[in-house]
PDB file of N, CA and C in Angstrom:
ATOM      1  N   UNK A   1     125.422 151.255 166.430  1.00  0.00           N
ATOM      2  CA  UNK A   1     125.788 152.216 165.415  1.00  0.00           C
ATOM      3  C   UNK A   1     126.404 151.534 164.204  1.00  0.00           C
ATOM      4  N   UNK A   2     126.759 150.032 164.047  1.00  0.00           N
ATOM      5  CA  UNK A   2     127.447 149.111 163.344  1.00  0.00           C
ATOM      6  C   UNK A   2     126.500 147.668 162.842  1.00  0.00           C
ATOM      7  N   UNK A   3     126.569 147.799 161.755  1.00  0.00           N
ATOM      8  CA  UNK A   3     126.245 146.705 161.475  1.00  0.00           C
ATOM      9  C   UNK A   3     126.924 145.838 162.043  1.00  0.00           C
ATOM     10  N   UNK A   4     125.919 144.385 161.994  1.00  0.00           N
ATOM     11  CA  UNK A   4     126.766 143.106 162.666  1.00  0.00           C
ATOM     12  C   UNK A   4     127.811 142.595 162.082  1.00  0.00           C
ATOM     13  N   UNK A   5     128.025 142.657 160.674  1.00  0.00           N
ATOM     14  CA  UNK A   5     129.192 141.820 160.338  1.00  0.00           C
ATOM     15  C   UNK A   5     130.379 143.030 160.112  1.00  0.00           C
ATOM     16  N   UNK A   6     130.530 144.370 160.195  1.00  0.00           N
ATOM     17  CA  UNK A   6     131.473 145.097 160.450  1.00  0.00           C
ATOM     18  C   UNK A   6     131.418 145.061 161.910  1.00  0.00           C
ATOM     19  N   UNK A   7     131.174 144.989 162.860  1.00  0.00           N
ATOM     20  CA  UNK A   7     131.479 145.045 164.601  1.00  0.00           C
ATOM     21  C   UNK A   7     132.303 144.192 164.461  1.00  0.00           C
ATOM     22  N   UNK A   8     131.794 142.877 164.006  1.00  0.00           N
ATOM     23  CA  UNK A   8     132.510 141.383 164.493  1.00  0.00           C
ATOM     24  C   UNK A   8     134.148 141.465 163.476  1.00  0.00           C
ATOM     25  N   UNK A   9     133.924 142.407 162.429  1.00  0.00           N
ATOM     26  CA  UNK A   9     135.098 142.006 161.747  1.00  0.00           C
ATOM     27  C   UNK A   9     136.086 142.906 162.051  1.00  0.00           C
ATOM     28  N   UNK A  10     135.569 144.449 162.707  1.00  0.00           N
ATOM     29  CA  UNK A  10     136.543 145.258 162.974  1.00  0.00           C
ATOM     30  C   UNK A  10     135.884 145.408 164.525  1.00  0.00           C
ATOM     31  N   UNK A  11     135.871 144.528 165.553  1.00  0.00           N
ATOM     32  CA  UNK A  11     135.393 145.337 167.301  1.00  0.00           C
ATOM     33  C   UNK A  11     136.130 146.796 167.098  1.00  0.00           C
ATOM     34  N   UNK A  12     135.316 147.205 168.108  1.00  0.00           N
ATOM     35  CA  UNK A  12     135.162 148.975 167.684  1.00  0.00           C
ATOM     36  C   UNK A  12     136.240 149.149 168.712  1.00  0.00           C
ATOM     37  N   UNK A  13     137.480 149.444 168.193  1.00  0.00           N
ATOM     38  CA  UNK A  13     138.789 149.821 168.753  1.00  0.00           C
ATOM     39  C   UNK A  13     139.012 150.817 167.774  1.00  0.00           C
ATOM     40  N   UNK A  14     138.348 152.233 167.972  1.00  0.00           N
ATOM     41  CA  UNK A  14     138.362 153.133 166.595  1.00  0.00           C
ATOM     42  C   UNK A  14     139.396 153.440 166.249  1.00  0.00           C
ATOM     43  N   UNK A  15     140.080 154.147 165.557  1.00  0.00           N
ATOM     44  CA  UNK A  15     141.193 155.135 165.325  1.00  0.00           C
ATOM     45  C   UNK A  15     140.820 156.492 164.541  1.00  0.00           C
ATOM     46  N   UNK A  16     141.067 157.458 164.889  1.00  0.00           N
ATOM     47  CA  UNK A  16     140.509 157.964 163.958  1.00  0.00           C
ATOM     48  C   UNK A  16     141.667 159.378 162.678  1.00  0.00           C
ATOM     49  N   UNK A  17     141.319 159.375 161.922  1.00  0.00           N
ATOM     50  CA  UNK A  17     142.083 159.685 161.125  1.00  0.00           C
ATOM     51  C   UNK A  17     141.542 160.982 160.292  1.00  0.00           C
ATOM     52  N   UNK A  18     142.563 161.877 159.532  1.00  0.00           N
ATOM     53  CA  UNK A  18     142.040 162.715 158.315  1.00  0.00           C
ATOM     54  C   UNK A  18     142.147 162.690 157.222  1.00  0.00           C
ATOM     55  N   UNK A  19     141.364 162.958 156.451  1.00  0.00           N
ATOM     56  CA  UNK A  19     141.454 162.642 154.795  1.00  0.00           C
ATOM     57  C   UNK A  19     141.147 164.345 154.428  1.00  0.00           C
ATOM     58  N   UNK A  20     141.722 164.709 153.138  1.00  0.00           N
ATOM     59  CA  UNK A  20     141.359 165.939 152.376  1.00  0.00           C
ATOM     60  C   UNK A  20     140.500 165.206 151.367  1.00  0.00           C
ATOM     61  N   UNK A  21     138.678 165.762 150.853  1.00  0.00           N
ATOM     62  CA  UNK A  21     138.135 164.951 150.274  1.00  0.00           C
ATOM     63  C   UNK A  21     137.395 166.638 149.195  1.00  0.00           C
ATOM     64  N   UNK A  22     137.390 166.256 147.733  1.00  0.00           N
ATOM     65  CA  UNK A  22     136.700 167.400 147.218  1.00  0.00           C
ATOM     66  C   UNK A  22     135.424 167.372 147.650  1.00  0.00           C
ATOM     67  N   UNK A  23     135.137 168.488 147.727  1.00  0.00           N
ATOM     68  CA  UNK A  23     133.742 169.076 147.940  1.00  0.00           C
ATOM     69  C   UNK A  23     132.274 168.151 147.347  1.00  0.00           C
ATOM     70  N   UNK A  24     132.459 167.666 145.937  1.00  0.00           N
ATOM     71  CA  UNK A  24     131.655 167.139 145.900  1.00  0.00           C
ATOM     72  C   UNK A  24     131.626 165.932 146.554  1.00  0.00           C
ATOM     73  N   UNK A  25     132.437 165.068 146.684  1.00  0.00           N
ATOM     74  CA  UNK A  25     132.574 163.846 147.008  1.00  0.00           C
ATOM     75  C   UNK A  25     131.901 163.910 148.650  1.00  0.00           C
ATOM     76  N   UNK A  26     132.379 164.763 149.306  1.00  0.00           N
ATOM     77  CA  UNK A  26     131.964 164.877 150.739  1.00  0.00           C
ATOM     78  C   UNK A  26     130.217 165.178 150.780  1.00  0.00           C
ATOM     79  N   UNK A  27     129.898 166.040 149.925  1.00  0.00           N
ATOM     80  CA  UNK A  27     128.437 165.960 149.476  1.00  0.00           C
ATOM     81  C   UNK A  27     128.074 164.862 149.374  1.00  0.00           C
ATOM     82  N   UNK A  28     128.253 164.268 148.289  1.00  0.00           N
ATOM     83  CA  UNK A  28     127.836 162.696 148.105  1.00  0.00           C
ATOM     84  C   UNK A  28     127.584 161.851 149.250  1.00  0.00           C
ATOM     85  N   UNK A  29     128.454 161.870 150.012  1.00  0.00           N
ATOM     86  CA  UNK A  29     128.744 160.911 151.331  1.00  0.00           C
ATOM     87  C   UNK A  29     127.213 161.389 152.213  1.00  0.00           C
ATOM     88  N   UNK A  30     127.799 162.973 152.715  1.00  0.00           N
ATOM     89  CA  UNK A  30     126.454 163.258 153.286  1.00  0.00           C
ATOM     90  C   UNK A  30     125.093 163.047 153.033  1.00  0.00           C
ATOM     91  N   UNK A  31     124.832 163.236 151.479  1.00  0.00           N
ATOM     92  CA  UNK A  31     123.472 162.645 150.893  1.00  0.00           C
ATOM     93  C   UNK A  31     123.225 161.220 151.022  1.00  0.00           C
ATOM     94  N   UNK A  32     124.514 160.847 151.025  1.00  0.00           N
ATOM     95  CA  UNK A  32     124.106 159.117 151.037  1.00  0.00           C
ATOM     96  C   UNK A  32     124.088 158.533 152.668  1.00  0.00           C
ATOM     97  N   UNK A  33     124.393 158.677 153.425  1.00  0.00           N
ATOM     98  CA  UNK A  33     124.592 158.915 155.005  1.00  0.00           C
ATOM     99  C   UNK A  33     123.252 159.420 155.268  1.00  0.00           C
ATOM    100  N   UNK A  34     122.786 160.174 154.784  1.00  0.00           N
ATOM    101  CA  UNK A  34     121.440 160.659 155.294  1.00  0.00           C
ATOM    102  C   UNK A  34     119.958 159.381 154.626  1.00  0.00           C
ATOM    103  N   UNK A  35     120.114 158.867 153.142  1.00  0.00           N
ATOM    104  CA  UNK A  35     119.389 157.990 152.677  1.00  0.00           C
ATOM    105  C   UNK A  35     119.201 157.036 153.590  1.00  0.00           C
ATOM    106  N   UNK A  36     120.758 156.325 154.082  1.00  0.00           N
ATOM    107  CA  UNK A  36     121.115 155.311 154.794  1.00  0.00           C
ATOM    108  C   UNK A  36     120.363 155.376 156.271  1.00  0.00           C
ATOM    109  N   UNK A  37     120.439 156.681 156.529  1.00  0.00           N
ATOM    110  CA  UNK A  37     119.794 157.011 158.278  1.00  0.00           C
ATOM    111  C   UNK A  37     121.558 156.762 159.121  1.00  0.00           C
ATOM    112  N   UNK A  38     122.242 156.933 158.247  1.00  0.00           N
ATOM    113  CA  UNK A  38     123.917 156.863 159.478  1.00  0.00           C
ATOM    114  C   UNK A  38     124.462 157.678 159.132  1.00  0.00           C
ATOM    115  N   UNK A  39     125.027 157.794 160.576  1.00  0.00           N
ATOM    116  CA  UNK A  39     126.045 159.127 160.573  1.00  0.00           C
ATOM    117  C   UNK A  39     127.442 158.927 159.628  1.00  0.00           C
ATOM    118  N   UNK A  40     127.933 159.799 158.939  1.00  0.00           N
ATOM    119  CA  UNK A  40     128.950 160.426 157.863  1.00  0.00           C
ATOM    120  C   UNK A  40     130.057 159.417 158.172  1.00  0.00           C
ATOM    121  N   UNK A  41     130.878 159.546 159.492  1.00  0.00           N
ATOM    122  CA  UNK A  41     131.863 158.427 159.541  1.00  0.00           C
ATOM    123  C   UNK A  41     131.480 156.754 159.626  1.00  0.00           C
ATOM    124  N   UNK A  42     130.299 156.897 160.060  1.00  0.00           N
ATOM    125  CA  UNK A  42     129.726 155.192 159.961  1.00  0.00           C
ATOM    126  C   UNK A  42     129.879 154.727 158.553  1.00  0.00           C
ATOM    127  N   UNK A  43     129.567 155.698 157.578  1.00  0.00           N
ATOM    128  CA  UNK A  43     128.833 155.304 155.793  1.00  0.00           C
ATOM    129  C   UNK A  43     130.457 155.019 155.271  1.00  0.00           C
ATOM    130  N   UNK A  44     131.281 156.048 155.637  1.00  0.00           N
ATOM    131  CA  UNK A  44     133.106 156.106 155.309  1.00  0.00           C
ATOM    132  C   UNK A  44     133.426 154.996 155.655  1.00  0.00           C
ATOM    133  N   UNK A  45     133.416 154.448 157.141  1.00  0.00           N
ATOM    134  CA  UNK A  45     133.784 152.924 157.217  1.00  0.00           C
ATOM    135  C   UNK A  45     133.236 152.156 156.488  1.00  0.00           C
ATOM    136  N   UNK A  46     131.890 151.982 155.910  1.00  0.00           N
ATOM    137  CA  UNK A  46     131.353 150.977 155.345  1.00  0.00           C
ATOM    138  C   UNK A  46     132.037 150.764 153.981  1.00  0.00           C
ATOM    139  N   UNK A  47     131.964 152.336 153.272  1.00  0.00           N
ATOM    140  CA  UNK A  47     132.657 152.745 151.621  1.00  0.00           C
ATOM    141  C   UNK A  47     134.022 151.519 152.214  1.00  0.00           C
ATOM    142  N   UNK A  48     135.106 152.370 152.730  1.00  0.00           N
ATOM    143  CA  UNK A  48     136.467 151.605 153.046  1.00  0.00           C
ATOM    144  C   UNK A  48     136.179 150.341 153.010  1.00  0.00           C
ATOM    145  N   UNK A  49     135.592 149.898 154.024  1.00  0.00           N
ATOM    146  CA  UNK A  49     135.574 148.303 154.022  1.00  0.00           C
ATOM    147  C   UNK A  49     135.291 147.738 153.092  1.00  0.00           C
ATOM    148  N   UNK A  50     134.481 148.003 151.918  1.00  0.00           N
ATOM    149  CA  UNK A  50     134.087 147.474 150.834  1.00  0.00           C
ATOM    150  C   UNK A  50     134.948 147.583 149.837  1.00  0.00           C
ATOM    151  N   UNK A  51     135.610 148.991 149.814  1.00  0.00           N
ATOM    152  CA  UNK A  51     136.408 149.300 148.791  1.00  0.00           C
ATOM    153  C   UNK A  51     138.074 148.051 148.987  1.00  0.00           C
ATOM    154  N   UNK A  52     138.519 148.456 150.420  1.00  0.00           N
ATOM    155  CA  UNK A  52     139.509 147.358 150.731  1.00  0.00           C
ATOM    156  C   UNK A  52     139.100 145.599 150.157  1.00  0.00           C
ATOM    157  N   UNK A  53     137.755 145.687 150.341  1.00  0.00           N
ATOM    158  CA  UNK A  53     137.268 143.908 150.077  1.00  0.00           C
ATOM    159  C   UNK A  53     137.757 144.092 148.604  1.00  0.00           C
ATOM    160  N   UNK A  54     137.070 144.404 147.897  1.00  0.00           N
ATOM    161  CA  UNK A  54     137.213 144.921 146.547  1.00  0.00           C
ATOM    162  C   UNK A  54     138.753 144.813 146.172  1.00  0.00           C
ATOM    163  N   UNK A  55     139.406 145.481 146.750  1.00  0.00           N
ATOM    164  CA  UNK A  55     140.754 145.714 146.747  1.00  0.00           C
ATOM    165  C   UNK A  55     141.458 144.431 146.713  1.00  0.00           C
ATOM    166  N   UNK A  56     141.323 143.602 147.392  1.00  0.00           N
ATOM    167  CA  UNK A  56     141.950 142.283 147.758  1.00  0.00           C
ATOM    168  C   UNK A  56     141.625 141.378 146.991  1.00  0.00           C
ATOM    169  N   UNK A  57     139.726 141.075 146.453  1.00  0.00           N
ATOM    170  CA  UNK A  57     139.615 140.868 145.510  1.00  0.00           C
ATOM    171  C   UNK A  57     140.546 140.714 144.127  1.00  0.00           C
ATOM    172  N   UNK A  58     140.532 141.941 143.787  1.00  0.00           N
ATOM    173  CA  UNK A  58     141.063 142.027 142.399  1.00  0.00           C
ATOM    174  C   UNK A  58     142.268 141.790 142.558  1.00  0.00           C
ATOM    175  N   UNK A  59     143.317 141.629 143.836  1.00  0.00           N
ATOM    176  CA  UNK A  59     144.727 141.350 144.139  1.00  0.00           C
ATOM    177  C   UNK A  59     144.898 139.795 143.534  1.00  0.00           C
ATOM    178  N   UNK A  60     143.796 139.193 144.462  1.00  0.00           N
ATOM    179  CA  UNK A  60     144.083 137.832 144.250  1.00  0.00           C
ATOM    180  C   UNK A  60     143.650 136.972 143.205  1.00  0.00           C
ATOM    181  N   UNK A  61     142.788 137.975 142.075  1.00  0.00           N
ATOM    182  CA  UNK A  61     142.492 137.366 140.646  1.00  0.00           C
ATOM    183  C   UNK A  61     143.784 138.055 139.927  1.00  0.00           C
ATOM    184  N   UNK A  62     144.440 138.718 139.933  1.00  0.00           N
ATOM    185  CA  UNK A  62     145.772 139.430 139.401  1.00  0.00           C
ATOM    186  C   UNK A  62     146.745 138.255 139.491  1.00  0.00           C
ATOM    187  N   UNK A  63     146.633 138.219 140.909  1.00  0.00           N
ATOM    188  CA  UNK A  63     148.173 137.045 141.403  1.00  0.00           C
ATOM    189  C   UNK A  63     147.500 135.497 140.837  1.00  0.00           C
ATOM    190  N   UNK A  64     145.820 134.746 140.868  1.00  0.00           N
ATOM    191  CA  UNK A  64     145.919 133.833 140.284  1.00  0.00           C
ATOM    192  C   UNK A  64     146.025 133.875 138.716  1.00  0.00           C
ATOM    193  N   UNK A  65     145.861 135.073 138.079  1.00  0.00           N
ATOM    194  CA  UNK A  65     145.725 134.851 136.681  1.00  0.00           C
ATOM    195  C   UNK A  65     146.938 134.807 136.006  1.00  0.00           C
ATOM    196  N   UNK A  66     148.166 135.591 136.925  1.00  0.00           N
ATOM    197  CA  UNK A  66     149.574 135.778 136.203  1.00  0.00           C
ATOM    198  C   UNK A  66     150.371 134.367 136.980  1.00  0.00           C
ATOM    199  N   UNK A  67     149.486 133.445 137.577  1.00  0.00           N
ATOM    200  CA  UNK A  67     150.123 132.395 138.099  1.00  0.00           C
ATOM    201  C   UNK A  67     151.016 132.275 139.531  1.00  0.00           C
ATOM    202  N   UNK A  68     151.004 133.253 140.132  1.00  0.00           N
ATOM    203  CA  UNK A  68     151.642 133.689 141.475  1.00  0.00           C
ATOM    204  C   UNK A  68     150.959 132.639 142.331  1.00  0.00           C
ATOM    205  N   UNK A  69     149.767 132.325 142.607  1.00  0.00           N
ATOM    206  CA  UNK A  69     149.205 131.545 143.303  1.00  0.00           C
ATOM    207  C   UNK A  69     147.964 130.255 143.104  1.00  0.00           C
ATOM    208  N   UNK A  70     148.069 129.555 143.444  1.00  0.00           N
ATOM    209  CA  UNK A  70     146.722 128.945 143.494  1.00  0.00           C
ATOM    210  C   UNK A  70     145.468 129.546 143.558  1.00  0.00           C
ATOM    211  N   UNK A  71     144.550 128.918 142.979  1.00  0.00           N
ATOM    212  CA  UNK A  71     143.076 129.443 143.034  1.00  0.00           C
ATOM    213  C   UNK A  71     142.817 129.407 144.812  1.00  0.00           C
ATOM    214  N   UNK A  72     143.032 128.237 144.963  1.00  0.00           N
ATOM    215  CA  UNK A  72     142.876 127.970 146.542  1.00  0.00           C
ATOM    216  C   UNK A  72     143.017 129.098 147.636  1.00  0.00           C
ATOM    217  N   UNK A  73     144.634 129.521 147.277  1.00  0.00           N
ATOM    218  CA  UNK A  73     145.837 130.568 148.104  1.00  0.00           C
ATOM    219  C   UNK A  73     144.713 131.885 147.628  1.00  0.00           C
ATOM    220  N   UNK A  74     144.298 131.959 146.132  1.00  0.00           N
ATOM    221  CA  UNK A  74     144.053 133.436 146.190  1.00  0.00           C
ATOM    222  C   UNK A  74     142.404 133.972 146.857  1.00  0.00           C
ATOM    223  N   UNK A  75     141.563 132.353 147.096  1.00  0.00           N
ATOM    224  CA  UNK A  75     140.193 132.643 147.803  1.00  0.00           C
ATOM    225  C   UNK A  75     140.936 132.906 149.178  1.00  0.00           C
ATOM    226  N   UNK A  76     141.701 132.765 149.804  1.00  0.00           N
ATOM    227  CA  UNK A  76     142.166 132.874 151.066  1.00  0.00           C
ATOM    228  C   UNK A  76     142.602 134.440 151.114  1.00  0.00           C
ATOM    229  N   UNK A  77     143.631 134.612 150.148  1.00  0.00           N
ATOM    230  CA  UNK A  77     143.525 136.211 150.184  1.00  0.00           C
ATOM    231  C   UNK A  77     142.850 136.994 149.877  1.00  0.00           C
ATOM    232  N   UNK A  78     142.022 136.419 149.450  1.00  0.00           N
ATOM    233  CA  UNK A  78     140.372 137.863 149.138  1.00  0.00           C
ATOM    234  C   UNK A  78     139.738 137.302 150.505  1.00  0.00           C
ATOM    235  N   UNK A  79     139.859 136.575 150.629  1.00  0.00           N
ATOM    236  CA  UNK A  79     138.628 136.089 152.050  1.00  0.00           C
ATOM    237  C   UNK A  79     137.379 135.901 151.569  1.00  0.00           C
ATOM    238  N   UNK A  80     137.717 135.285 150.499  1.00  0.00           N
ATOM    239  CA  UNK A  80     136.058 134.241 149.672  1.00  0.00           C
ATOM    240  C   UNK A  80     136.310 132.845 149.839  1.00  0.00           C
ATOM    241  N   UNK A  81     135.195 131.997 150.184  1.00  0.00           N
ATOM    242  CA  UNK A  81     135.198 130.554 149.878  1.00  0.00           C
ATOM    243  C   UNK A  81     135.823 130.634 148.553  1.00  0.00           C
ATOM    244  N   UNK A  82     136.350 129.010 148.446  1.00  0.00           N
ATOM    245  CA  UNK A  82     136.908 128.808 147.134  1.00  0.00           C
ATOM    246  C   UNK A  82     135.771 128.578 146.144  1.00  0.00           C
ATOM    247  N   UNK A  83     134.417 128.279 146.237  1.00  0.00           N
ATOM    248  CA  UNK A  83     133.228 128.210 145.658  1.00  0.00           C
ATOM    249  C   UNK A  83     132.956 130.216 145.154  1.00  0.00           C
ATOM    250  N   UNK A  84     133.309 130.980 145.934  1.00  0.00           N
ATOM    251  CA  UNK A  84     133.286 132.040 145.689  1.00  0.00           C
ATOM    252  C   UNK A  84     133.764 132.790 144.557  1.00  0.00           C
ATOM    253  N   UNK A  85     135.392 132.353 145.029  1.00  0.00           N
ATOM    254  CA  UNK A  85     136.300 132.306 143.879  1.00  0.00           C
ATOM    255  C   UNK A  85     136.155 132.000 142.721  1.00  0.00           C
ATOM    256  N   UNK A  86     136.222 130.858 142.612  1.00  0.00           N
ATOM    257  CA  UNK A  86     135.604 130.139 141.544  1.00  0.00           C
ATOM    258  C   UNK A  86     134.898 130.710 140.227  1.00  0.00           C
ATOM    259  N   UNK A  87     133.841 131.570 141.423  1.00  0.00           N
ATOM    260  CA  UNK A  87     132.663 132.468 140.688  1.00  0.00           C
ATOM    261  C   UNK A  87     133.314 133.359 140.047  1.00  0.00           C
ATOM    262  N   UNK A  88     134.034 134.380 140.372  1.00  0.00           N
ATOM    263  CA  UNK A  88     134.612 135.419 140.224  1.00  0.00           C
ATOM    264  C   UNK A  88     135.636 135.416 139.440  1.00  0.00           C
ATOM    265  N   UNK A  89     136.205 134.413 139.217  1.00  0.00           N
ATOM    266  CA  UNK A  89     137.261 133.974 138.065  1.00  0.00           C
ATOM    267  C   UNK A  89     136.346 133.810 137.036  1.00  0.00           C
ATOM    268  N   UNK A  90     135.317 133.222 136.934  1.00  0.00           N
ATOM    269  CA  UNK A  90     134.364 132.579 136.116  1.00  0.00           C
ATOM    270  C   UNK A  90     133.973 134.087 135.443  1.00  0.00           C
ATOM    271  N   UNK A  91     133.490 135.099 135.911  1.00  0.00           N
ATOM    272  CA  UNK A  91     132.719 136.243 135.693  1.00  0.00           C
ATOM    273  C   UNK A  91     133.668 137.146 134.901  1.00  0.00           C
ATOM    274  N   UNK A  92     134.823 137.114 135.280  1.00  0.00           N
ATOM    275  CA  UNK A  92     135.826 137.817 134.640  1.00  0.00           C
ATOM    276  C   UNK A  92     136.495 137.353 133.724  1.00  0.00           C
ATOM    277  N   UNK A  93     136.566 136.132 133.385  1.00  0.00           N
ATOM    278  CA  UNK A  93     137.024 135.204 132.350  1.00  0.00           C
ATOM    279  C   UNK A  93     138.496 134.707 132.345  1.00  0.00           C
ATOM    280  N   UNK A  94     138.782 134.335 133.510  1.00  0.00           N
ATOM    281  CA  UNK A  94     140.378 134.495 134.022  1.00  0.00           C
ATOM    282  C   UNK A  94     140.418 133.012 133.484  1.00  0.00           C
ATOM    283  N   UNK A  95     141.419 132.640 131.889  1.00  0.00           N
ATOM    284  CA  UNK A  95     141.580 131.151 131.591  1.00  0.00           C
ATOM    285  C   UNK A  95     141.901 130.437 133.214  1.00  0.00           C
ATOM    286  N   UNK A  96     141.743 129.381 133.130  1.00  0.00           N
ATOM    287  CA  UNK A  96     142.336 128.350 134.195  1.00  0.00           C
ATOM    288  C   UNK A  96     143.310 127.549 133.745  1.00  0.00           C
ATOM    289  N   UNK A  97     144.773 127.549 134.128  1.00  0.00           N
ATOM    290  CA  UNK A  97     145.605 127.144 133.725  1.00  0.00           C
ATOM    291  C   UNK A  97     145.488 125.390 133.628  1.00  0.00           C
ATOM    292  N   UNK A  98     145.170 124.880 132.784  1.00  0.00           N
ATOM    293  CA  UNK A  98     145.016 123.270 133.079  1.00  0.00           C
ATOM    294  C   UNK A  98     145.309 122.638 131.824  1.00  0.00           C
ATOM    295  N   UNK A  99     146.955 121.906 132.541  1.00  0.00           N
ATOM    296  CA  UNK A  99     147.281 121.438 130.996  1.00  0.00           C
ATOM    297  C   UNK A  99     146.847 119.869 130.674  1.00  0.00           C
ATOM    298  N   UNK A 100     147.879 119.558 129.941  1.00  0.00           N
ATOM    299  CA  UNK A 100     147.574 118.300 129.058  1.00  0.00           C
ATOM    300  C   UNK A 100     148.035 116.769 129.844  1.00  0.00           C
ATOM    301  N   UNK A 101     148.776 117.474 130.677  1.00  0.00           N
ATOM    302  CA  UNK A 101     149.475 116.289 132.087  1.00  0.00           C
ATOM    303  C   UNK A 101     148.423 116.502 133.064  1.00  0.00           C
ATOM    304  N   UNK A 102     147.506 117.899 132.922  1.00  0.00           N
ATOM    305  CA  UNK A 102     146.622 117.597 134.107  1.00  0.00           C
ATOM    306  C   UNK A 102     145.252 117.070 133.444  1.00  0.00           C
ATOM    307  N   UNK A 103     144.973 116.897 132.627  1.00  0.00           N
ATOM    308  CA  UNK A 103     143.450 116.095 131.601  1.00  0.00           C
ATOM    309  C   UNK A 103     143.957 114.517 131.820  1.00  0.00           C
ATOM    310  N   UNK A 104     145.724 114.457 131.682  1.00  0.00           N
ATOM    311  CA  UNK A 104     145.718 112.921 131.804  1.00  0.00           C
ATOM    312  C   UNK A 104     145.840 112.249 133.297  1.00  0.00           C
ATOM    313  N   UNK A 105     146.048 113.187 133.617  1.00  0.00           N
ATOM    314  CA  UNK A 105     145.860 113.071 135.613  1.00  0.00           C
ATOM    315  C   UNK A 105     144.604 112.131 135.792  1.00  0.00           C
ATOM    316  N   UNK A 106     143.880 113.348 135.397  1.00  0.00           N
ATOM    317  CA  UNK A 106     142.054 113.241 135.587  1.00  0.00           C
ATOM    318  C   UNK A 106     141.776 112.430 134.958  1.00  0.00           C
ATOM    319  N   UNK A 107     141.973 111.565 134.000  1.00  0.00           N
ATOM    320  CA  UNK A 107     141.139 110.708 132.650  1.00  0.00           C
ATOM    321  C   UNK A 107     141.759 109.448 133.593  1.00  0.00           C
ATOM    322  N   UNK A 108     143.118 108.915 133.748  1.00  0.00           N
ATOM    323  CA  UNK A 108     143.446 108.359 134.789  1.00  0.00           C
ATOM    324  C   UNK A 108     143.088 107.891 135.862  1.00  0.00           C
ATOM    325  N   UNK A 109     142.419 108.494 136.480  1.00  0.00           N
ATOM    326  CA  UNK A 109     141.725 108.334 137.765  1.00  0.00           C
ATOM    327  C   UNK A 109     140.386 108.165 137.587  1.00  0.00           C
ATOM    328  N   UNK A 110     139.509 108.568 136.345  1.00  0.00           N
ATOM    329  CA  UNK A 110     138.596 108.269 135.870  1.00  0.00           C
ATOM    330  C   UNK A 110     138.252 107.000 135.874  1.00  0.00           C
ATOM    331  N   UNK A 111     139.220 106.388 135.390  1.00  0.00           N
ATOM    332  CA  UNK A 111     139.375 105.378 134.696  1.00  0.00           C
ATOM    333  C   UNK A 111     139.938 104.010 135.896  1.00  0.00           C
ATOM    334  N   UNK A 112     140.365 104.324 136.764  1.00  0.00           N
ATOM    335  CA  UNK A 112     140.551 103.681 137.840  1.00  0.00           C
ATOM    336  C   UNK A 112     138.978 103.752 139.053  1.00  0.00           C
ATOM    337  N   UNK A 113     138.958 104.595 138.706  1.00  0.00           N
ATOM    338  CA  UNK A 113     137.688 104.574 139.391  1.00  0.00           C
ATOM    339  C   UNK A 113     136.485 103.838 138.936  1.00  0.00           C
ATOM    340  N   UNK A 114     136.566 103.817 137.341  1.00  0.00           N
ATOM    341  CA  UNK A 114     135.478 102.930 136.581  1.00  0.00           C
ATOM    342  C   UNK A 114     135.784 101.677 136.866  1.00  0.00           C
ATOM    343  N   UNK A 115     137.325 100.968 137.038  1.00  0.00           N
ATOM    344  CA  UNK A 115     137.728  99.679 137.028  1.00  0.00           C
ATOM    345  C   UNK A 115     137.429  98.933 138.096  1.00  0.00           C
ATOM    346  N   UNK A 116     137.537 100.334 139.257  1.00  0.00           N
ATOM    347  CA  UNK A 116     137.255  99.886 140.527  1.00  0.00           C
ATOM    348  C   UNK A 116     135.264  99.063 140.943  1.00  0.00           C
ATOM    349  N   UNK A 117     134.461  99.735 140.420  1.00  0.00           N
ATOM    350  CA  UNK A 117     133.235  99.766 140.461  1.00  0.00           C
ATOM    351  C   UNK A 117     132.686  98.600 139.838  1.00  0.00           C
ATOM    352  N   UNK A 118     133.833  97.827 138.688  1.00  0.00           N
ATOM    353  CA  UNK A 118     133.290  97.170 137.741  1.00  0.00           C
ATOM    354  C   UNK A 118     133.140  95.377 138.561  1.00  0.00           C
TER     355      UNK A 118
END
């Protein structure tokens, strides 16, 4: 009744719960639940789970962009590779904090590395 990568990420230890939802919105669900071929609470878990991903997402481009965390720390709290991340900073245009002690870091080591080879 579950896709494979929602089973494995939530094993079906259900709970189940109530929401008050307007009329249309509950329409919606049903029309789209029926496109899908799944039943109404299957399509709700899927919405949630995505919406929560989503959710965490945008947490951890918030917390890396105002500097709270590492790029690193914030692919860990969305639960994206840091290649992921990466992307998603990239797409949204989040500057990357990288100063003038960190260009001479890098040019540095550049440069040791060229000496090394030579």
């Amino acid at each position: 009744m579950c896709d494979l990568f929602y089973c494995i990420r939530y094993p079906m230890s259900l709970e189940s719960v109530t929401a008050r939802l307007p009329r249309e919105m509950l329409e919606e669900i049903e029309a789209t639940a029926e496109r899908e071929k799944v039943d109404r609470s299957e399509l709700i878990r899927r919405l949630l789970d995505s919406a929560l991903r989503q959710r965490r997402i945008e947490e951890a481009v918030r917390d890396y962009r105002d500097g709270r965390v590492t790029l690193w720390r914030a692919s860990e709290a969305a639960g994206l590779s840091l290649r992921e991340m990466m992307e998603v900073v990239k797409e949204r245009k989040v500057p990357v904090p990288y100063t003038l002690d960190d260009l001479d870091r890098d040019l540095e080591h550049v440069r040791r590395c060229v000496r090394g080879k030579q």
